[in-house]
Structures are given as C-alpha cells and as structure tokens.
Protein backbone atom coordinates (compact mmCIF):
# COMPACT_ATOMS: atom_id res chain seq x y z
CA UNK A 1 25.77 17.47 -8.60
CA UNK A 2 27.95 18.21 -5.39
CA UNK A 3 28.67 14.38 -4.11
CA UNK A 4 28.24 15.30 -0.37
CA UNK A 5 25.06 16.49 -0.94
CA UNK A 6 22.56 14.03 -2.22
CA UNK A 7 18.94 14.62 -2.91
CA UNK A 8 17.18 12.34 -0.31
CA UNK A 9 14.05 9.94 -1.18
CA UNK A 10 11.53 8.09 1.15
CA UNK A 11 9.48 5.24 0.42
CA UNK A 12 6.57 5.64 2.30
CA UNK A 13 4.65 3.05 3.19
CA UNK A 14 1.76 2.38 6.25
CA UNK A 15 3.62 -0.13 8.55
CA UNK A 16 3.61 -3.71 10.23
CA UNK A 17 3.71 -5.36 13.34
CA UNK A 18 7.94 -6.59 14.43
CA UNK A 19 6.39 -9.85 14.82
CA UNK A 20 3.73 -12.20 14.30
CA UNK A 21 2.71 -11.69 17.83
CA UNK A 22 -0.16 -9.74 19.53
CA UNK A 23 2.14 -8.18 21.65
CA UNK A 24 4.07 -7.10 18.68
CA UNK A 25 0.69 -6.30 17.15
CA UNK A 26 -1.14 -4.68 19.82
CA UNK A 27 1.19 -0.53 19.44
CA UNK A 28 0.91 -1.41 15.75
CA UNK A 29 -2.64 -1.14 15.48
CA UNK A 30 -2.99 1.75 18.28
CA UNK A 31 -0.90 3.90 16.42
CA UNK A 32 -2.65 2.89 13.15
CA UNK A 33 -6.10 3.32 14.59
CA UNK A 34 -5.46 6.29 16.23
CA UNK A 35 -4.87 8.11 13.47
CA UNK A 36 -7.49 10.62 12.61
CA UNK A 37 -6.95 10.20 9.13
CA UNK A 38 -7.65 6.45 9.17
CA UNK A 39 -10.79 6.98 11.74
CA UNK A 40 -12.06 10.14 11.82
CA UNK A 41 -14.38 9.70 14.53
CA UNK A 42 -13.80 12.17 17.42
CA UNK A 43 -11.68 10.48 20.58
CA UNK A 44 -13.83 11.20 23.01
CA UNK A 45 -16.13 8.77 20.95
CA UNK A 46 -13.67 6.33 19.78
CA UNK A 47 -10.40 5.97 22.11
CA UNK A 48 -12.68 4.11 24.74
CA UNK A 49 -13.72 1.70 22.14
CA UNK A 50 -10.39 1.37 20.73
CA UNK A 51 -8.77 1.12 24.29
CA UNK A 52 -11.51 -0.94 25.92
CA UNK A 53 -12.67 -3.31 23.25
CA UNK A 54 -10.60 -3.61 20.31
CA UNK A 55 -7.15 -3.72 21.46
CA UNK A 56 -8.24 -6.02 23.57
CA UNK A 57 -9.31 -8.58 20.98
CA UNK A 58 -7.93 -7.53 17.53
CA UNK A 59 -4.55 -8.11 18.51
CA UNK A 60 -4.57 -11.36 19.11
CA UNK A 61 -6.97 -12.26 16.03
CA UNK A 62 -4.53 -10.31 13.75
CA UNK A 63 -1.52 -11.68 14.96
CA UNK A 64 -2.84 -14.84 14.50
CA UNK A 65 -3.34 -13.69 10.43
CA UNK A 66 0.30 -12.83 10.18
CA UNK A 67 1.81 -15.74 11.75
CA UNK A 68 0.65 -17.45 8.37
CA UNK A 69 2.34 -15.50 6.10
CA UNK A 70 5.26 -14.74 8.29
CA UNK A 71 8.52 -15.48 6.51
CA UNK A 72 11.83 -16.50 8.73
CA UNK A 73 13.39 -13.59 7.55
CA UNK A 74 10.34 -11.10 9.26
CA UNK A 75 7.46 -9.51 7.79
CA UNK A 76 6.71 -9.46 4.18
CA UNK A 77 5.82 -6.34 3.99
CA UNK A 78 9.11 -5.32 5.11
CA UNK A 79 11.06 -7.87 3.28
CA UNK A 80 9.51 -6.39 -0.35
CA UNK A 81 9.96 -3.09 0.80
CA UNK A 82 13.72 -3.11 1.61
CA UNK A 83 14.15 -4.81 -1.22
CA UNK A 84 12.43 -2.29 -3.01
CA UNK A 85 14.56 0.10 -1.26
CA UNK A 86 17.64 -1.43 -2.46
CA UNK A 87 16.55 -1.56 -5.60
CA UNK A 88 15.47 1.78 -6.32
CA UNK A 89 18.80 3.12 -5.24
CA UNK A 90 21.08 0.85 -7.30
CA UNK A 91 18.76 2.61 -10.25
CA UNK A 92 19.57 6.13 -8.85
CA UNK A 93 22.63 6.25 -8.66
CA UNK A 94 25.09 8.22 -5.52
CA UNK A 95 22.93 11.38 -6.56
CA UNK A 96 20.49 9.99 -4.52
CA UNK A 97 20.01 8.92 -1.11
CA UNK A 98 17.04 6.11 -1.01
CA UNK A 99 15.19 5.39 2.92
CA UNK A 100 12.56 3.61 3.79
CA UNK A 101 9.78 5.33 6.43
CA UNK A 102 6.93 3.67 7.71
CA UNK A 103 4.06 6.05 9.15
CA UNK A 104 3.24 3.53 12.04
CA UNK A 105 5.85 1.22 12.87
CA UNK A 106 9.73 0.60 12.10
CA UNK A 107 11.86 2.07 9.85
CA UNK A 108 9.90 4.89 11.18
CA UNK A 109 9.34 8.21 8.99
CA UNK A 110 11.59 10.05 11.57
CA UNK A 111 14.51 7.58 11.07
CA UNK A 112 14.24 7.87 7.66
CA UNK A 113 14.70 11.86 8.14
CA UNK A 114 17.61 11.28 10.46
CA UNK A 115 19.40 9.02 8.46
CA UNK A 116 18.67 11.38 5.10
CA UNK A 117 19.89 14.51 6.90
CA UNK A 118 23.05 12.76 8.45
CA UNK A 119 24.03 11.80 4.96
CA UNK A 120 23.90 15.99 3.90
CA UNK A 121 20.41 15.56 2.19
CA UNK A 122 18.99 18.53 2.81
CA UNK A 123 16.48 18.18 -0.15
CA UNK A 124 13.94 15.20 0.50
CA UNK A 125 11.32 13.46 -2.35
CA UNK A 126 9.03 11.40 -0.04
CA UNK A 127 7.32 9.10 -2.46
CA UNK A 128 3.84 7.40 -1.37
CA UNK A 129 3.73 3.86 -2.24
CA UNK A 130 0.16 4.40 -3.52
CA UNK A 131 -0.77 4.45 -6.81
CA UNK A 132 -4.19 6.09 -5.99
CA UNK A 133 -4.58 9.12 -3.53
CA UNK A 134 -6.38 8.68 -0.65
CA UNK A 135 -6.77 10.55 2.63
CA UNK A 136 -6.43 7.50 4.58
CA UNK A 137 -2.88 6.44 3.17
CA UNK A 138 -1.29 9.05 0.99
CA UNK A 139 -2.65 12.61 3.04
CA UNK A 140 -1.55 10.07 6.24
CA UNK A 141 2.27 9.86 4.91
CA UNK A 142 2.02 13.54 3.99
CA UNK A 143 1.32 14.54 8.16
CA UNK A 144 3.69 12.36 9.23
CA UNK A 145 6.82 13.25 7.25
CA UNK A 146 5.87 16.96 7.67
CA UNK A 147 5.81 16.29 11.57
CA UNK A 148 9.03 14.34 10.89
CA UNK A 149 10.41 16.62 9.26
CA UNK A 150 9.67 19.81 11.53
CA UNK A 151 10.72 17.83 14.54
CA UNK A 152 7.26 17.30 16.12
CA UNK A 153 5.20 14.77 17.55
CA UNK A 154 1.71 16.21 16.26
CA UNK A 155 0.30 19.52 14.81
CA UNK A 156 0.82 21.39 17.89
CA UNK A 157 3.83 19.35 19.34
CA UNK A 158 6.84 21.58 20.60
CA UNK A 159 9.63 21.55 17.23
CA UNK A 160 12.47 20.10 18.65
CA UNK A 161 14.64 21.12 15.38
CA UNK A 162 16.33 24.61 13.98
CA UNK A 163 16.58 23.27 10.43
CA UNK A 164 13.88 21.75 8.34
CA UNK A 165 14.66 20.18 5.08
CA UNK A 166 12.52 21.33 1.77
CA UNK A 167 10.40 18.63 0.77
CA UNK A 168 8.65 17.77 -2.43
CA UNK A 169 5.50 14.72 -2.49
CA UNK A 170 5.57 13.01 -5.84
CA UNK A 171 1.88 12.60 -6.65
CA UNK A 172 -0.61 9.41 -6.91
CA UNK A 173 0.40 7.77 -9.92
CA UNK A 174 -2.82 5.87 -10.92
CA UNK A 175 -3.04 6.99 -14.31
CA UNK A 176 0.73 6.60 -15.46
CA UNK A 177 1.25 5.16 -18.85
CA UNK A 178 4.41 3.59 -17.09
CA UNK A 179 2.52 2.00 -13.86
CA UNK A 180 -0.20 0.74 -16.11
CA UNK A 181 2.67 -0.92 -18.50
CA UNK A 182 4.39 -2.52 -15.46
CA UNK A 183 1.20 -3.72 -14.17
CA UNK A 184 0.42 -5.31 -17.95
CA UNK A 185 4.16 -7.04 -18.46
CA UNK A 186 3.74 -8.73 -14.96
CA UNK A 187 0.29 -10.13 -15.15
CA UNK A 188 1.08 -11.28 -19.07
CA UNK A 189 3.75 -12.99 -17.22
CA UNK A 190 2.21 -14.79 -14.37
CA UNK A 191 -0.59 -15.85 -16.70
CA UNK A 192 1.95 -17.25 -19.07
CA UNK A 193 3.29 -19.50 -16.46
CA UNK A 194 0.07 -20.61 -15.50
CA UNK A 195 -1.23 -24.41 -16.87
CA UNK A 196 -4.97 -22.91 -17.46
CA UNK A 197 -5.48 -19.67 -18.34
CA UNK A 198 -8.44 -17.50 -16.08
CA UNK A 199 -11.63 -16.94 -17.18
CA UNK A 200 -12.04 -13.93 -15.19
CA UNK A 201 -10.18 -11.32 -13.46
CA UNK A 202 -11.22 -9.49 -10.40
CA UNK A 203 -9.55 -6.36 -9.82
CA UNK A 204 -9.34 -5.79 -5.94
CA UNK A 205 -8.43 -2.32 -3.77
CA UNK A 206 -8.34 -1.53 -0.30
CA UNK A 207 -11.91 -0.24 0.58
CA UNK A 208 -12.58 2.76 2.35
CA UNK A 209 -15.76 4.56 3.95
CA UNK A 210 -18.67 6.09 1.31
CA UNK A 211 -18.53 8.85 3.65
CA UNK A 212 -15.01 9.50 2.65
CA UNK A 213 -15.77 10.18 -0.90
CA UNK A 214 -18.97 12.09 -0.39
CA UNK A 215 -16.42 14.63 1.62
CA UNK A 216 -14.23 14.96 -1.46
CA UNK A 217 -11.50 11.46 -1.45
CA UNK A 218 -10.87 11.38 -4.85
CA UNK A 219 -9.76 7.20 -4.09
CA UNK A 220 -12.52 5.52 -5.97
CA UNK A 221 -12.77 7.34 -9.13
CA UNK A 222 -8.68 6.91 -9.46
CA UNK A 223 -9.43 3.28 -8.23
CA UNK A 224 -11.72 3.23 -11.59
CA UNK A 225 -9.50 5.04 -13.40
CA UNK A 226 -6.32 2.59 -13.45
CA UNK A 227 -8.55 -0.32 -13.93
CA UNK A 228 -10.23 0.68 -17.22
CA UNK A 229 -6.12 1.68 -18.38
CA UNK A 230 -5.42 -2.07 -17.09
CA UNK A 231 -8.21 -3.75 -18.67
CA UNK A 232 -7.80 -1.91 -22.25
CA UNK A 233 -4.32 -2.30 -21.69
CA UNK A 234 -4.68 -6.15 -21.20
CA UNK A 235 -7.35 -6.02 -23.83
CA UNK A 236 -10.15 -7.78 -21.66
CA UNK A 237 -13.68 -7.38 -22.96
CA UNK A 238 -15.76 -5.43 -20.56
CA UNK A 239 -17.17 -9.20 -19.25
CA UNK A 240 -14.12 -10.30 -18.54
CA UNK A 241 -13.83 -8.19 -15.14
CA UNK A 242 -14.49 -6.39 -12.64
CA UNK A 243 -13.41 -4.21 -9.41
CA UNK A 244 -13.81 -4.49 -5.83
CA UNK A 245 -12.81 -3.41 -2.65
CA UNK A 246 -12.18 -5.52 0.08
CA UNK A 247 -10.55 -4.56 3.57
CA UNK A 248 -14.09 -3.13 5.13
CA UNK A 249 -14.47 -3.27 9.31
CA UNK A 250 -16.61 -1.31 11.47
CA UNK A 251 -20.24 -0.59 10.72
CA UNK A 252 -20.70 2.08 8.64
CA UNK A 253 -21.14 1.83 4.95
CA UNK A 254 -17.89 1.52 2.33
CA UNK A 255 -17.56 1.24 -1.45
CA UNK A 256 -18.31 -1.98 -3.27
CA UNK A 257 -18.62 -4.09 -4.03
CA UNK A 258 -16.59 -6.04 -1.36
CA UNK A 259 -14.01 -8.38 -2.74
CA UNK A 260 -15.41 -10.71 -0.39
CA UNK A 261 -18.97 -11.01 -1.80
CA UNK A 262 -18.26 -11.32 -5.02
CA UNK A 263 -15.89 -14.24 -4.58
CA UNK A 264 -17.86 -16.05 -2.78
CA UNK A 265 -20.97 -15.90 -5.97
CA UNK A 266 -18.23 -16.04 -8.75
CA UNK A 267 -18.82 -19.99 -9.01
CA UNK A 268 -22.81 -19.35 -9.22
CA UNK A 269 -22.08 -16.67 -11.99
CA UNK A 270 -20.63 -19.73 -14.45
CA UNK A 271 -16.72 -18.81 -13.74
CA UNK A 272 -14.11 -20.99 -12.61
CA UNK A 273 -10.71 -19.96 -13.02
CA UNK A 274 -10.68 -16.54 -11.59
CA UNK A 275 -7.24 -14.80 -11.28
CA UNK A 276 -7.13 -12.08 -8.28
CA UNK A 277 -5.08 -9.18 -8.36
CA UNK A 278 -4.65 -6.24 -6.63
CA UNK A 279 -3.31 -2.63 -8.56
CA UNK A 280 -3.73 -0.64 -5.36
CA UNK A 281 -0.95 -2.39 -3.81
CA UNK A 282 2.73 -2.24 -4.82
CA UNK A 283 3.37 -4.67 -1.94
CA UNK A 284 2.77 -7.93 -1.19
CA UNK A 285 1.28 -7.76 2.72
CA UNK A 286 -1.64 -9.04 4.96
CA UNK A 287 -4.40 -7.75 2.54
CA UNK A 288 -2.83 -9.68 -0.69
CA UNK A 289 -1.35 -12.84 1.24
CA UNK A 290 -4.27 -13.33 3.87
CA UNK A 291 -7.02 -11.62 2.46
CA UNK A 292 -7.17 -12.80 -0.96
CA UNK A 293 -4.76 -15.90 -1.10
CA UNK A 294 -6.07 -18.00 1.66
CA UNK A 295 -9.14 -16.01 2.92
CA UNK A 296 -10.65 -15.42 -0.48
CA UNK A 297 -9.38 -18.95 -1.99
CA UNK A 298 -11.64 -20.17 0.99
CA UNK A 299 -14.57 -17.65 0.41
CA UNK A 300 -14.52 -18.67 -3.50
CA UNK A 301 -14.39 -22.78 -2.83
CA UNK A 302 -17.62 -22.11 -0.09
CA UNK A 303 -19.69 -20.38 -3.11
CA UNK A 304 -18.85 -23.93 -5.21
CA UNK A 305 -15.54 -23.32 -6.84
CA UNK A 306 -12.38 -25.55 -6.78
CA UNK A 307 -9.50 -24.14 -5.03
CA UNK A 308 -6.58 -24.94 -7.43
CA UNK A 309 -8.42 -22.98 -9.88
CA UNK A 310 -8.51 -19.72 -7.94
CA UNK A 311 -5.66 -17.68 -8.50
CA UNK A 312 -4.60 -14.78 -6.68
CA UNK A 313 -1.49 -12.45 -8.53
CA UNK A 314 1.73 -10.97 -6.28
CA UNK A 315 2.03 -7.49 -6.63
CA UNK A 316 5.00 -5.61 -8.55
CA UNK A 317 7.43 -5.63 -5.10
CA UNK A 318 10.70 -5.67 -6.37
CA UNK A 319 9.58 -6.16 -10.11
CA UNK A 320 12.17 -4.44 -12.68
CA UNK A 321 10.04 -2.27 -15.43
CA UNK A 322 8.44 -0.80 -11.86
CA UNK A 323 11.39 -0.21 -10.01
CA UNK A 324 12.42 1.97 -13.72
CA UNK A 325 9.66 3.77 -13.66
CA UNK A 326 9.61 4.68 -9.71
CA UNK A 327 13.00 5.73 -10.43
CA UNK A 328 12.39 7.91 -13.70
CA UNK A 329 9.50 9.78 -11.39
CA UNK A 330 11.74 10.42 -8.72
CA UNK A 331 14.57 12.24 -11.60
CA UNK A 332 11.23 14.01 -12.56
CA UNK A 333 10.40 15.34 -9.44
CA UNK A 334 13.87 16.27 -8.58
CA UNK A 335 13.75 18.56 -12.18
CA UNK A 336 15.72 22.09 -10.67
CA UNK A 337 17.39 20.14 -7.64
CA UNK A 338 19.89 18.73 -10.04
CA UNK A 339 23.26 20.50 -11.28
C-alpha cells in the first residue's frame, strides 16, 4: 500500500447542537428539519411552519433537554463519536485515514472530505453509523457526502471542484453476526454488574412515519430483524421482550408501538425491573440519555413502577469487540483498494 496515499473513512453520523443553548440549537434543527429526507413535506407547505412556529419554540425546549446531559467536555454525542473515531483508526492502522462528518452540524461532512483529500486519500469508505437502513438517516448521509464530495451545496448547486474522489457506502449492518455478538457481550456485561437482574427487556429504535414504509423504507423490518438475532442470541423467551420505537413528533401516524406507551403500562403488566436498551443506536445521545434515562425512568415510575428498578443500557460507543468489527467491515469494503 503506497504510504502517501491512504484509503480515507468517514463516520457518519446526524449531528448536534455546539452547545446546550437554543441559540446553539436553533441552525441545528433548521438544517435537520429542512431536510427533505427527514420531512418530506413540500416547502411551500412546511418552511412557514418550520420558520414561523417551530423554530420559534423548539429551540429553546430542546436546548433545555441537552443542558441535562451536557458533559464539561461538550456534547455527548460528539464526545463518543471522536472517541470512536480515535479508536477505529488505532485499529486500522496508517493504511487508513479515519474522519468524522456530521450531516448537520460540526465536524461537517465537507470537512471531513477536505481533511481526507489533503491527506492524498483519494479513495473514501463513508460508513453510516446505522445499523438499520433508513431513508431518514442512512439515504440522508448518502446526499450529503455525495454533495460533499462533488463540491456542491444541493442537487443542482454549481460544483465548485475539478476532482471528485471514488466513494464506496458500506451497507446497514443490522443483521451482522459480528454487531449482534457485540451487542450480546455488552448487555451480558452490564447485566452482570447489576445487583438485580431485569425481568424484562424492551428493545427501543428511533421511530419513523408508517408512511415511510408503505413507500418502500425497509427500517422496520431490519429494526425486527436484529432484535429476534439479539433476543435468540441472549436466549430470552419470546415473553421476555419486546420492541418499540420512540422519537415520534408531528401528527401523522408512525410505527409502534411507542417506547413511551409501553413504559408507562409495564408496571400494570406485572414487571418491575425492566432494562432499556437501544440497538439502533451506536451512540449514546439525546434519544438514549433524555429520552429513555430520565424521560422514560419518569414515564415508567407514573404507570406505578419504582425508579431504581428501571434500567436503561449505554450503547456500544467506544466499546472494543464493536470498534473490531467496524474495523474488519471497513478492510472488507476496501477488498481491491488494497496493494
């Protein structure tokens, strides 16, 4: 392999706010939720509502949400992701030239690009830090490191560059004997460290519109997919669990059941020592820290359940049997790059 001329990787992941602040918050979100791909609607319908109502208000309630699981260093998201970063590349090796690009905020996907082509990458692997494909997150990472990429803002955007690296997308990795076993080895070891072991496990991913999947997002079935490999792989009996989907805003109709719900009725159903965990997300962030640790500890104590019994899971982040098998799909998808 010619030393000046690593192969270049991306992790890609969605984004976060600079700060736990709604001003910080506020071009966050507008990028985010202006994104076709995350709300479909057409602009004439939605940018006046997203201009005129919901930046207006949303900012300030989210910010709010972060500024409780802010660390002094900066975001968590962030934090696990560099980390991951760092980690992936002391696995790699000088072969390989590991960046982090966010679609919506900084590192931005276009930094990561720069920074890959200034170290003589000419040959990128951008690798989606979701397990399951989705049009919302995965097909989202795909337009923005091909606008990246190209030099352009948008699909129709003037290119601003003469050369364009090749890329290759490493594919959703839901069903990977290797994701499933890294998912097994870390929630056999928090349980181990627990006092009481869980009665029940609720399996949680990010939600997204019915609609979506009646137009062909193949999320939910992959969704189902790595949570049957989990469960057998954990060797739960079919009462043992369940999935849901959590995340849901706006009004129209999304997979369920919501995470939310069925928290809130697991104390009614008999169970109290339910262990959360979410094998969606690689990534400890707003959804896993806010959502489920405090939010649905609080949603699960209001249906009758004690709160020291309710235990919510990190995700993998910088977790070593992960970080191995990110790394051994990256040399796979690099198969005829290398000398």
């Amino acid at each position: 392999m010619n030393k000046l001329s690593p192969i270049g990787v991306i992790l890609a992941q969605i984004g976060t706010p600079s700060a736990p602040t709604a001003k910080a918050v506020r071009p966050y979100l507008k990028k985010f939720l202006s994104d076709r791909r995350i709300v479909d609607y057409s602009p004439l319908f939605w940018q006046p509502l997203l201009q005129g109502i919901i930046l207006r208000t949303r900012p300030r309630r989210s910010a709010k949400l972060y500024s409780q699981i802010w660390e002094k260093e900066g975001s968590p998201l962030l934090l696990h992701s560099l980390a991951q970063q760092s980690g992936l590349q002391l696995l790699l090796g000088s072969d390989y030239h590991v960046e982090l690009g966010l679609a919506y905020s900084e590192p931005s996907m276009e930094q990561a690009i720069s920074k890959l082509e200034n170290a003589g990458a000419t040959r990128i692997i951008v690798v989606p830090l979701f397990p399951q494909y989705s049009s919302t997150t995965s097909a989202s990472v795909y337009d923005q490191a091909c606008f990246a990429a190209l030099g352009r803002n948008n699909s129709t955007g003037a290119a601003s560059k003469r050369f364009v690296p090749t890329l290759r997308f490493m594919e959703a990795f839901y069903n990977e004997p290797g994701y499933i076993s890294a998912m097994k080895s870390h929630l056999v070891h928090q349980i181990d460290n627990l006092d009481i072991k869980p009665d029940y496990y609720v399996l949680t991913f990010h939600g997204i519109p019915k609609r979506y999947i009646e137009t062909g997002d193949p999320y939910e079935a992959q969704c189902m997919e790595t949570a049957r490999l989990l469960a057998s792989a954990m060797n739960w009996d079919s009462g043992q669990w369940q999935v849901t989907f959590q995340s849901r805003f706006g009004p129209e109709e999304w997979i369920g059941p919501a995470t939310s719900n069925v928290l809130g009725e697991l104390a009614g159903r008999g169970i109290h020592r339910p262990l959360v965990f979410s094998p969606g997300l690689v990534t400890d962030c707003l959804e896993t820290l806010h959502e489920l640790a405090i939010e649905g500890r609080e949603q699960f104590a209001a249906g009758g359940g004690e709160e020291e019994q309710f235990f919510v899971t990190s995700c993998l982040n910088s977790n070593e049997e992960w970080l191995l098998f990110l790394a051994n799909q990256v040399k796979k998808n690099a198969l005829g790059w290398m000398n």
